[in-house]
Protein backbone atom coordinates (compact mmCIF):
# COMPACT_ATOMS: atom_id res chain seq x y z
CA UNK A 1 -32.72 -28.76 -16.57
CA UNK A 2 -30.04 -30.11 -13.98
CA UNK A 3 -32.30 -33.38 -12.84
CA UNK A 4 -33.75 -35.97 -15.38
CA UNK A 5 -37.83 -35.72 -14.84
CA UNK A 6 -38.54 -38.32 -12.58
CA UNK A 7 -42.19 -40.03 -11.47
CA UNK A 8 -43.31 -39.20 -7.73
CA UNK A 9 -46.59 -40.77 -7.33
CA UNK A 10 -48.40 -43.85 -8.75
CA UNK A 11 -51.68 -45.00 -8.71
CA UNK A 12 -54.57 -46.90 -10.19
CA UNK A 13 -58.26 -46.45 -9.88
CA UNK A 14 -59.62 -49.80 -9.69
CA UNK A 15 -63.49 -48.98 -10.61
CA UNK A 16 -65.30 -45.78 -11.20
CA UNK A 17 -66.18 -43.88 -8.13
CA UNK A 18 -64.28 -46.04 -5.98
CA UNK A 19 -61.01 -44.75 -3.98
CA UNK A 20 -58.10 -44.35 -5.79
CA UNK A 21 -55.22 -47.32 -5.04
CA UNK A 22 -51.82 -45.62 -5.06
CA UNK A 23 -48.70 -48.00 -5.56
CA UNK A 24 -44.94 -48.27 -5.89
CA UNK A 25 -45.38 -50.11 -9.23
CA UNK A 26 -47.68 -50.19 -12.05
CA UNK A 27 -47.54 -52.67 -14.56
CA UNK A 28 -48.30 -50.81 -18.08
CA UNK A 29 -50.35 -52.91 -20.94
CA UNK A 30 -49.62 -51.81 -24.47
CA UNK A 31 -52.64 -50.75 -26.51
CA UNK A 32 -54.78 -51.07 -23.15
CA UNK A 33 -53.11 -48.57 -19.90
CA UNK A 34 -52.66 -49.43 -16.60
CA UNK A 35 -53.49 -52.97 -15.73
CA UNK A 36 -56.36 -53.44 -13.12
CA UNK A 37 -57.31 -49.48 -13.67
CA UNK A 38 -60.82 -48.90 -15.11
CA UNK A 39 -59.47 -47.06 -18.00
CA UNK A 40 -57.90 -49.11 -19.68
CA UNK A 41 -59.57 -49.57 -22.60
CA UNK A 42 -58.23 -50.62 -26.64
CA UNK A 43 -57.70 -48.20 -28.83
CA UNK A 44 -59.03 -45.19 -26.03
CA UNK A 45 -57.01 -41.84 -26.16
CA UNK A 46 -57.51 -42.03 -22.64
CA UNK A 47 -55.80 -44.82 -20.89
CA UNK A 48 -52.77 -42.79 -18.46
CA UNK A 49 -53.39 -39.33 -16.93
CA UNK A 50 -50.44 -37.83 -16.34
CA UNK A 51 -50.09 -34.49 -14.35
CA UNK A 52 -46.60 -32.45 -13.37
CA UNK A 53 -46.33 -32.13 -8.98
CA UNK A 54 -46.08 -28.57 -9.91
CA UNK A 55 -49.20 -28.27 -11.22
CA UNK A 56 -50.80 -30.27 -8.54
CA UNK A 57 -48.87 -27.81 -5.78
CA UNK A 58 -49.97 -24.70 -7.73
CA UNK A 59 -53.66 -25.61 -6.89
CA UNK A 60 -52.69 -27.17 -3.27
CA UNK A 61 -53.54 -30.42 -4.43
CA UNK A 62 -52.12 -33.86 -3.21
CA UNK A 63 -50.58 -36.14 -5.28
CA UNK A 64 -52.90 -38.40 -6.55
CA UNK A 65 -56.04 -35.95 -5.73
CA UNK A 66 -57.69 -35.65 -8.63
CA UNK A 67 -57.28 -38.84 -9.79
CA UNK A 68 -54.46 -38.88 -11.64
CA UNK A 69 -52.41 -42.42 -13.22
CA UNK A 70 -49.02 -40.96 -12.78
CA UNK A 71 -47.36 -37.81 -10.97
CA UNK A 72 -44.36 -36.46 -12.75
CA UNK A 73 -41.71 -33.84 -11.17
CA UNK A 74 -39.51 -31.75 -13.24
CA UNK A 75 -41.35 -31.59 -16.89
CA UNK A 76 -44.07 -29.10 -18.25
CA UNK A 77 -46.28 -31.83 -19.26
CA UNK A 78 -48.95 -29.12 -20.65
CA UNK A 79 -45.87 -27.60 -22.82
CA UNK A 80 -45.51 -31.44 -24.75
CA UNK A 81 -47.34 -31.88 -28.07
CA UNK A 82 -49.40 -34.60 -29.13
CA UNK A 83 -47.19 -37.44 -30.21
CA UNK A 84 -44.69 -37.27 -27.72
CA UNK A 85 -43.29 -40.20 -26.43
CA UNK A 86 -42.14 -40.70 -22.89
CA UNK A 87 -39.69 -43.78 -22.03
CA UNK A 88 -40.30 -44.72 -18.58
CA UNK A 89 -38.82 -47.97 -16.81
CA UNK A 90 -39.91 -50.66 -19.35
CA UNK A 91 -42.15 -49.04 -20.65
CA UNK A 92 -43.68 -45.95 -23.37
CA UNK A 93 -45.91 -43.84 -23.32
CA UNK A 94 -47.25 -41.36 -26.16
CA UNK A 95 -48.75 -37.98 -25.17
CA UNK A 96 -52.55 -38.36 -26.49
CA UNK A 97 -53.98 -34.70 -25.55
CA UNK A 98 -55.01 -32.16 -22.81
CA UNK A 99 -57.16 -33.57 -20.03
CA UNK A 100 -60.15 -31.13 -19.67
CA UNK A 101 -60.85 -30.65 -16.04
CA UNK A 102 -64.54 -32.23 -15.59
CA UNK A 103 -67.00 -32.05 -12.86
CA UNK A 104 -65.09 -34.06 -10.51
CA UNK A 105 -62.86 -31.50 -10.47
CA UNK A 106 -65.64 -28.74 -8.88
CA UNK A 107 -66.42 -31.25 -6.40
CA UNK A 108 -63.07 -30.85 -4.76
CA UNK A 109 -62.84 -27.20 -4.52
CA UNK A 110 -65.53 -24.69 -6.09
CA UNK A 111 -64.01 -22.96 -8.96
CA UNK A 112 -61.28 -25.54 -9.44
CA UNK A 113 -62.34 -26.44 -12.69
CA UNK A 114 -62.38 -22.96 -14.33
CA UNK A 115 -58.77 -22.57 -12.93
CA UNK A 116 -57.71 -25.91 -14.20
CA UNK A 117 -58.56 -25.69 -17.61
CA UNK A 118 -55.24 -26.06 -19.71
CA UNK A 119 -53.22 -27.28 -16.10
CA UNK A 120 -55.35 -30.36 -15.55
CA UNK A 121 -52.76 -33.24 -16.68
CA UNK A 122 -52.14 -34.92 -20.47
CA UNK A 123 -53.91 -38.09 -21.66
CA UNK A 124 -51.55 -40.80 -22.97
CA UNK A 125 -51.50 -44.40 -24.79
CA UNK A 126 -49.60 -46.94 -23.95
CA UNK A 127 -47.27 -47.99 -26.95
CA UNK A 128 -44.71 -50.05 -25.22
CA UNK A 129 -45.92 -52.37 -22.42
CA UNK A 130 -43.93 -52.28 -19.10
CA UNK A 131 -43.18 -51.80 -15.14
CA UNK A 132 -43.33 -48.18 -14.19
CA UNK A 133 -41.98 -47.48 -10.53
CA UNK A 134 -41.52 -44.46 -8.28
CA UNK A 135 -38.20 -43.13 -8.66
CA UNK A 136 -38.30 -43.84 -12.65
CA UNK A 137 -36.57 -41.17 -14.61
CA UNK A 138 -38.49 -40.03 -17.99
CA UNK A 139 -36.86 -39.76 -20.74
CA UNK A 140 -38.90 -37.87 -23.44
CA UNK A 141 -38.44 -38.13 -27.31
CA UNK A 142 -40.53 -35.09 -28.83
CA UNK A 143 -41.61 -35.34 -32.39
């Protein structure tokens, strides 16, 4: 790889069904997610979605489109195995599982969420709390 995997979109989703809120900066609580996103939750599996810009522009989606904490360039995210740890800005994250597309997904394009399955983005904890900007480099540690 000749570039360090970097983040190129951020974004929170203040409460369910309501219009994503993409940002610079997110401010990442340990044992919680992203602070002010409705996710964040103790002790959930679920508090960051992460999904690779390559993914989204395989499926001609937008950053940010299908909801999606953090957009990552220049890493297989599907390829990492639970229990990998990714060192962003202050903070760390540790890969969780595979997010399974749900209906949301169909909503955007019919038969989105058949093709998705396995592309859809990871699920992560937070284990380290910190500030996560655009720009950050990722720096992955894989068990």
């Amino acid at each position: 790889m000749d570039t360090m995997p970097t983040i190129v979109f951020l974004q929170k989703v203040p409460k369910r069904k309501e219009p994503p809120a993409p940002a610079e900066a997110l401010t990442l609580v340990a044992g919680l997610g992203v602070e002010g996103d409705h996710h964040a939750r103790a002790g959930s599996s679920r508090q960051v979605l992460l999904m690779s810009e390559e993914n989204g522009d395989a499926f001609g989606l937008a950053p940010g489109e299908v909801r999606e904490n953090i957009v990552t360039r220049g890493i297989d995210l599907q390829a990492l195995p639970a229990g990998t740890r990714l060192e962003i800005g202050g903070a760390a994250l540790e890969i969780t599982k595979d997010c399974e597309p749900c209906v949301f997904i169909e909503r955007i394009r019919p038969g989105l969420r058949d093709r998705m399955v396995g592309r859809r983005g990871m699920l992560a904890r937070v284990l380290q709390s910190g500030l996560i900007r655009v720009g950050d480099e990722i720096v992955l540690k894989i068990p």
